[in-house]
N, C-alpha and C. Protein backbone atom coordinates (compact mmCIF):
# COMPACT_ATOMS: atom_id res chain seq x y z
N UNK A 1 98.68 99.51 109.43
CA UNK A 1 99.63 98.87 110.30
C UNK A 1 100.60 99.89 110.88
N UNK A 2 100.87 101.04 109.67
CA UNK A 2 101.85 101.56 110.56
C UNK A 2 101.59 103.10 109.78
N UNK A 3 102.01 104.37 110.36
CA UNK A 3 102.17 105.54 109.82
C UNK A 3 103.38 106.55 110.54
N UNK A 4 103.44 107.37 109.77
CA UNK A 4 104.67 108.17 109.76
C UNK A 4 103.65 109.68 110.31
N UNK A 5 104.35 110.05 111.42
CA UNK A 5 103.74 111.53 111.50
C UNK A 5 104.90 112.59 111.47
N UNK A 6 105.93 112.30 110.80
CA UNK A 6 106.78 113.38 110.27
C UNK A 6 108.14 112.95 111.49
N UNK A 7 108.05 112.29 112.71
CA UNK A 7 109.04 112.14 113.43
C UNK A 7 109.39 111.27 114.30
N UNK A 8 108.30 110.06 113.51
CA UNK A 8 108.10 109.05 114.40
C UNK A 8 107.45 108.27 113.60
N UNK A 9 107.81 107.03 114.02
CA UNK A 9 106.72 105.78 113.20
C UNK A 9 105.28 105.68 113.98
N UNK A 10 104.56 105.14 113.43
CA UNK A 10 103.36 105.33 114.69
C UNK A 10 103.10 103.83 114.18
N UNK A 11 102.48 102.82 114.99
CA UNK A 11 101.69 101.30 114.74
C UNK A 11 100.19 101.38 115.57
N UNK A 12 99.36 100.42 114.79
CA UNK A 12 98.33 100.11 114.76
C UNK A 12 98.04 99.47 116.21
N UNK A 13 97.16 99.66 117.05
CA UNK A 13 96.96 99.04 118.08
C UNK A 13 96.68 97.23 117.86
N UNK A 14 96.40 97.08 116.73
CA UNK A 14 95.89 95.82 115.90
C UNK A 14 97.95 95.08 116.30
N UNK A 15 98.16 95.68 115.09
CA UNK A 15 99.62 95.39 114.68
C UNK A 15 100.34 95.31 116.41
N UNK A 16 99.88 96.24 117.08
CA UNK A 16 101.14 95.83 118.74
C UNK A 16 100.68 94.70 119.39
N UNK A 17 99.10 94.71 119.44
CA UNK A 17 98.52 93.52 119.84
C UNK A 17 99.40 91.95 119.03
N UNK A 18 99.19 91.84 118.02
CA UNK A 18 99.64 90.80 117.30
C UNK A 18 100.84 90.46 117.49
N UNK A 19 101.86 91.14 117.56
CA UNK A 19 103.57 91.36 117.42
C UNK A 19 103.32 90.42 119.31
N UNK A 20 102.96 91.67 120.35
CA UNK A 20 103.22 91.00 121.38
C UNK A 20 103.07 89.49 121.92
N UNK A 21 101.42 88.93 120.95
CA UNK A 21 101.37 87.75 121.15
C UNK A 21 101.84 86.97 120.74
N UNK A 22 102.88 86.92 119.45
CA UNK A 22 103.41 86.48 118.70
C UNK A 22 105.04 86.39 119.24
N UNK A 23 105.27 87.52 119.99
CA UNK A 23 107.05 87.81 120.38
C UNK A 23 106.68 86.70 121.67
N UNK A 24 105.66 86.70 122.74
CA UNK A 24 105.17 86.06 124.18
C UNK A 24 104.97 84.27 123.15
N UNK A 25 104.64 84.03 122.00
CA UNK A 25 105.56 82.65 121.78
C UNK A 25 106.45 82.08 120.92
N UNK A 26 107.61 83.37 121.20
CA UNK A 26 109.03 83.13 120.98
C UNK A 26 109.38 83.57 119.85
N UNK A 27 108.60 84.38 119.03
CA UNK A 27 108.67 84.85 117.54
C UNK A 27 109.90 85.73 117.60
N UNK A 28 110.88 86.31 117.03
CA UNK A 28 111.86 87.54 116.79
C UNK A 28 111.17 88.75 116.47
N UNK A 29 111.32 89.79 117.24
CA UNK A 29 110.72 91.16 116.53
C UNK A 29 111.32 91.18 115.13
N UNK A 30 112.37 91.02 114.68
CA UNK A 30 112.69 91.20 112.81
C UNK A 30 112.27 90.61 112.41
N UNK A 31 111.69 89.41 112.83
CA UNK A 31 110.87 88.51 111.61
C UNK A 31 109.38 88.83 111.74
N UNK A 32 108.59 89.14 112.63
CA UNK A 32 107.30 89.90 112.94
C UNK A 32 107.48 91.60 111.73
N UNK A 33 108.60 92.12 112.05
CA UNK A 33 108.16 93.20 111.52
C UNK A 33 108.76 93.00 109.92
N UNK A 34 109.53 91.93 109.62
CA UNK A 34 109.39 91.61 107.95
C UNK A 34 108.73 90.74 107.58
N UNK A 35 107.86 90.21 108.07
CA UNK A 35 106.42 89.46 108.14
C UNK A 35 105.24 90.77 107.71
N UNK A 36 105.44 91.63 108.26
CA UNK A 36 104.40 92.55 108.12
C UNK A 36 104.80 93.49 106.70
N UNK A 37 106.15 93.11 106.04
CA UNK A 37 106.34 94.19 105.31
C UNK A 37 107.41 95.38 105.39
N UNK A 38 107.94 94.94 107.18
CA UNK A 38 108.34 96.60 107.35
C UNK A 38 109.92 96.15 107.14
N UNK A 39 110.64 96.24 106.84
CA UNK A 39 112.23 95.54 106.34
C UNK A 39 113.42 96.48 107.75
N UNK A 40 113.72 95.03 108.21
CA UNK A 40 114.16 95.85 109.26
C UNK A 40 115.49 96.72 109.15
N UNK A 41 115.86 96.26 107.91
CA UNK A 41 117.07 96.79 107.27
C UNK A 41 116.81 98.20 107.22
N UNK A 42 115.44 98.52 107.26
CA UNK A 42 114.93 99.96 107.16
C UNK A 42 114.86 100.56 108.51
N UNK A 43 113.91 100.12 109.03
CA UNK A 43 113.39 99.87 109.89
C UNK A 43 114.73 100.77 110.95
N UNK A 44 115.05 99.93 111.13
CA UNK A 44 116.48 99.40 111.82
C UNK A 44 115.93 98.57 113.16
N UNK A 45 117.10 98.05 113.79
CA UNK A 45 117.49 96.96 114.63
C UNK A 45 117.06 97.66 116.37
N UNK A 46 117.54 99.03 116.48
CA UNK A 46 117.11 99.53 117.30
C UNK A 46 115.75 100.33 117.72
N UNK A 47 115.31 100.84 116.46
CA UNK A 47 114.41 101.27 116.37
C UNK A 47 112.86 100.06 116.79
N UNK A 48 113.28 98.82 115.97
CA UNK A 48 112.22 98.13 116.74
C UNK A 48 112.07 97.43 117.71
N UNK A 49 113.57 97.22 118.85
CA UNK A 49 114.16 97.22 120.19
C UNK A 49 113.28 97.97 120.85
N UNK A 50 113.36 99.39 120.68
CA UNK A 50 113.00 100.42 121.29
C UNK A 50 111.25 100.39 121.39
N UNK A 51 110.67 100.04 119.99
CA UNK A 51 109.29 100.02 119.74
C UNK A 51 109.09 98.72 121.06
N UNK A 52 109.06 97.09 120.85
CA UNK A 52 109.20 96.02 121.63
C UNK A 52 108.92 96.36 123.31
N UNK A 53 110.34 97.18 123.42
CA UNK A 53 110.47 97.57 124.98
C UNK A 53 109.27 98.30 125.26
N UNK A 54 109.18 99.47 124.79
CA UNK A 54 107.32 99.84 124.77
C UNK A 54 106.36 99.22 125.16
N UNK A 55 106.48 98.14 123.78
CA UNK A 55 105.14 97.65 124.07
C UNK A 55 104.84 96.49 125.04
N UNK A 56 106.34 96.06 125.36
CA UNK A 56 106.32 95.13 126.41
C UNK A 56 105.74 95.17 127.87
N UNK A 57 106.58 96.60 127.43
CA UNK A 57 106.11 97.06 129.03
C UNK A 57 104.89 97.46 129.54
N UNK A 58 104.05 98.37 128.47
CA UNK A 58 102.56 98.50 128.55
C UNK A 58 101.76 97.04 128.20
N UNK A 59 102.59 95.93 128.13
CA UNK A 59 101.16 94.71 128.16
C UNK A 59 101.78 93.95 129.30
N UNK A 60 102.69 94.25 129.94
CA UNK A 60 103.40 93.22 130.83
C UNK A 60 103.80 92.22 130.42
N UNK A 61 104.37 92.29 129.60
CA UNK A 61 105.32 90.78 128.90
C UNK A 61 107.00 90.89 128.77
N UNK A 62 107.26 89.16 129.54
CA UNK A 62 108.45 89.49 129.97
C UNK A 62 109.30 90.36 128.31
N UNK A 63 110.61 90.11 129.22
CA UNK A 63 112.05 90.49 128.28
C UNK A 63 111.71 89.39 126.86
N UNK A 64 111.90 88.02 127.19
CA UNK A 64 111.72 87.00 126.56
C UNK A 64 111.14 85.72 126.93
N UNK A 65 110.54 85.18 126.17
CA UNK A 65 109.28 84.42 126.13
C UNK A 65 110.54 83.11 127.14
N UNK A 66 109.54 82.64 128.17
CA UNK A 66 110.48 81.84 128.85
C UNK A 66 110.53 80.08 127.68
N UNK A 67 112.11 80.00 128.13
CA UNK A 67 112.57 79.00 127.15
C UNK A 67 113.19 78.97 125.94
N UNK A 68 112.96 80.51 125.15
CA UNK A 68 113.61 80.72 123.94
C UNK A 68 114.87 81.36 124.07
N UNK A 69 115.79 80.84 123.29
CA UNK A 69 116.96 81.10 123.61
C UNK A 69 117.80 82.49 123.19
N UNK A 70 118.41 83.39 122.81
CA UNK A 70 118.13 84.24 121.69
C UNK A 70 118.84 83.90 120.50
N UNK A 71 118.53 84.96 119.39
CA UNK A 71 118.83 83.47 118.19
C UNK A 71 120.31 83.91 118.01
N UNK A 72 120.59 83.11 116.92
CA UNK A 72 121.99 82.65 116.25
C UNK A 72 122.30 84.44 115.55
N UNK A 73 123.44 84.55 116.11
CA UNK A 73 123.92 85.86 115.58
C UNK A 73 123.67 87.00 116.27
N UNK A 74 122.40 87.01 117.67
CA UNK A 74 122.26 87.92 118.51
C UNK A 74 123.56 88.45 119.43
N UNK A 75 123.92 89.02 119.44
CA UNK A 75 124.98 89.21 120.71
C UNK A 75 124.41 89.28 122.03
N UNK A 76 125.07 88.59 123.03
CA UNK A 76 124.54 88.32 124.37
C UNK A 76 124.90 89.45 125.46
N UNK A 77 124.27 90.21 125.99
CA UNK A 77 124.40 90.52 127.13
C UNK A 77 124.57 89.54 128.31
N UNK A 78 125.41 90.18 129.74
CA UNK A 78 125.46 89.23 130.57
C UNK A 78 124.00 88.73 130.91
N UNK A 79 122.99 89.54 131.01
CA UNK A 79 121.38 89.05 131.67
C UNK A 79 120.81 87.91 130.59
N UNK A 80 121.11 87.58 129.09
CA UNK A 80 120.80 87.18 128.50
C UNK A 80 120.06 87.64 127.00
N UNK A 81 119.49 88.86 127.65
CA UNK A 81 119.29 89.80 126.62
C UNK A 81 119.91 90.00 125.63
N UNK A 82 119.48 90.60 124.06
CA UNK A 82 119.94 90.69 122.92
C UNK A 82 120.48 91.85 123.25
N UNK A 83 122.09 92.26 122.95
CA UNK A 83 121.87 93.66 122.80
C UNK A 83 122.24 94.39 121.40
N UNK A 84 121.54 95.82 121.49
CA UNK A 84 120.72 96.03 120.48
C UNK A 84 122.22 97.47 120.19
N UNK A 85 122.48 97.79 118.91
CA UNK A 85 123.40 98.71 118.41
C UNK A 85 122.49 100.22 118.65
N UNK A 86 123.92 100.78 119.98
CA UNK A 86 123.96 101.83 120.59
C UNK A 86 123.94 102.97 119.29
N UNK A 87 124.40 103.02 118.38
CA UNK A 87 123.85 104.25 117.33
C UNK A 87 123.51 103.67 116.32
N UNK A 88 122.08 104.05 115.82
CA UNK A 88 121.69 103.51 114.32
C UNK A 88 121.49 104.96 113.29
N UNK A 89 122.53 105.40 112.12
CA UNK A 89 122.57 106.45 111.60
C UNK A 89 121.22 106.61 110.32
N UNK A 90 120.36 105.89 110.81
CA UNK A 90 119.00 105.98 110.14
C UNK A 90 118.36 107.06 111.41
N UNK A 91 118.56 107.09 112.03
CA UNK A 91 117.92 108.24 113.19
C UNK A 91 118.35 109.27 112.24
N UNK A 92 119.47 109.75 112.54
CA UNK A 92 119.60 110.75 111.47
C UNK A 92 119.21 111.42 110.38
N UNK A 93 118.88 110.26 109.47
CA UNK A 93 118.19 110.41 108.21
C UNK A 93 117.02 110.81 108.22
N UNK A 94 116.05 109.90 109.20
CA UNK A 94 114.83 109.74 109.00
C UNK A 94 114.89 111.57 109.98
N UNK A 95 115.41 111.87 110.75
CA UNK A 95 115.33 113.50 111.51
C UNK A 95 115.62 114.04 110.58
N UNK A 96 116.41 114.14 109.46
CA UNK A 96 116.80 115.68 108.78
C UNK A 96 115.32 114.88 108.11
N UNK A 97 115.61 114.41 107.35
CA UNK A 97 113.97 114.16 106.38
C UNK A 97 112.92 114.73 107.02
N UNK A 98 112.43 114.72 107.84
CA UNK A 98 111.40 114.98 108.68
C UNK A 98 111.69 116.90 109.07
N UNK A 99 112.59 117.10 109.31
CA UNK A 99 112.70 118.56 109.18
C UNK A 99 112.80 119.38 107.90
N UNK A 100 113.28 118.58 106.86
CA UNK A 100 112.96 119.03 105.58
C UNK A 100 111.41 118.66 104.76
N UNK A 101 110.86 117.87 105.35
CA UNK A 101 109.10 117.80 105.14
C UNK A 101 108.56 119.11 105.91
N UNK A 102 109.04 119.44 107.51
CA UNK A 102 108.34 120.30 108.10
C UNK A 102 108.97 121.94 107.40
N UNK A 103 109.87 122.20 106.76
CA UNK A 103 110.29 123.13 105.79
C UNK A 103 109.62 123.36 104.44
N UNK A 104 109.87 122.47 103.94
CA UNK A 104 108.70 122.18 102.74
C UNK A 104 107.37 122.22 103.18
N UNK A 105 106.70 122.16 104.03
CA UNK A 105 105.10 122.09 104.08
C UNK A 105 105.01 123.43 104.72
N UNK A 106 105.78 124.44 105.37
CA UNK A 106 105.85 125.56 106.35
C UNK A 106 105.92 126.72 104.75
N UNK A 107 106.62 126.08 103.56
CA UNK A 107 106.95 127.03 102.69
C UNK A 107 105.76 126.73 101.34
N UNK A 108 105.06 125.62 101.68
CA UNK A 108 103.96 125.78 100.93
C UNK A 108 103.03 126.56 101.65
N UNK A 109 102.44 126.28 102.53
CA UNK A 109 101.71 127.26 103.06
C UNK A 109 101.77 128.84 103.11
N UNK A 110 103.04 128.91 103.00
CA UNK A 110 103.10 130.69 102.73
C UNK A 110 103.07 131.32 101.58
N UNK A 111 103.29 129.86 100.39
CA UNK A 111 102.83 130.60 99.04
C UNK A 111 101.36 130.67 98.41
N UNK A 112 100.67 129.53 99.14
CA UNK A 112 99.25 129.53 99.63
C UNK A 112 98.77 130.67 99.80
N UNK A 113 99.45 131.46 100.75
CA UNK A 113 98.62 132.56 101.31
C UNK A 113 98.90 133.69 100.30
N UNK A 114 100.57 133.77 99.81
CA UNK A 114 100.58 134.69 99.11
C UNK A 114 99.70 134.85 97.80
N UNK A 115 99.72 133.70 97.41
CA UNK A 115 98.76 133.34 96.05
C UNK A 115 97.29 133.56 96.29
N UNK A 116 96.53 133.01 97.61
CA UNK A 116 95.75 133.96 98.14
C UNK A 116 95.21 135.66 98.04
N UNK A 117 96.25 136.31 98.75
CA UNK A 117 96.82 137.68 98.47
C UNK A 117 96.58 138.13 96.65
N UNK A 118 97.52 137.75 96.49
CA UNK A 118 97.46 137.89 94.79
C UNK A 118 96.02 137.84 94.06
N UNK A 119 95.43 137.02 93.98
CA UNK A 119 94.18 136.33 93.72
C UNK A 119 93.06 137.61 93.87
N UNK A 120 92.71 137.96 95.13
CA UNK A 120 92.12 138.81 95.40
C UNK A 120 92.45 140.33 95.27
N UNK A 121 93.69 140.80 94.99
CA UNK A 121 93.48 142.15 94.54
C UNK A 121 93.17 141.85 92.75
């Protein structure tokens, strides 16, 4: 459903398919993606805004499914739209993490080689 390539979430063509047909009749992206497991508390709020808008746009499906209202506790933009929190400090996290995986895997590899080295004399 979903994978991590060190700086980015990646989803299943399966999983965008489903979400879109599911958001097109009136479903919430947070309840689709804690339906699937993924906790949006983790996740975060923007992050699967951002994913949505994506995939909306590559299947052609409106903003929101016509008729649904947005839910209880959304904050309203004037267009009607949810709007979605301008900094989520999980960006952050999930970036240094991801630069400290690409540190850690840059510093295994060089003891690889040295141990390599070693090995053979």
């Amino acid at each position: 459903m979903a994978t991590c390539d060190g700086r980015r979430i990646v989803y299943t063509d399966g999983f965008r398919e489903r979400c879109m047909a599911r958001y097109a009749a009136g479903e919430l992206p947070t309840d689709l993606f804690r339906e699937a497991g993924l906790d949006p508390e983790l996740i975060g709020a923007k992050r699967i805004g951002r994913a949505f808008a994506r995939w909306r746009k590559a299947a052609g499906v409106p903003a929101r499914a016509a008729g649904r209202p947005v839910a209880h506790g959304e904050p309203k933009r004037s267009d009607g739209e949810a709007d979605l929190p301008s900094v989520d400090p999980r960006d952050a996290v999930i970036s240094a993490q991801a630069r400290l995986i690409d540190a850690l895997t840059a510093q295994v590899a060089e003891l690889e080689q040295r141990l390599a080295r070693a090995e053979r004399r």
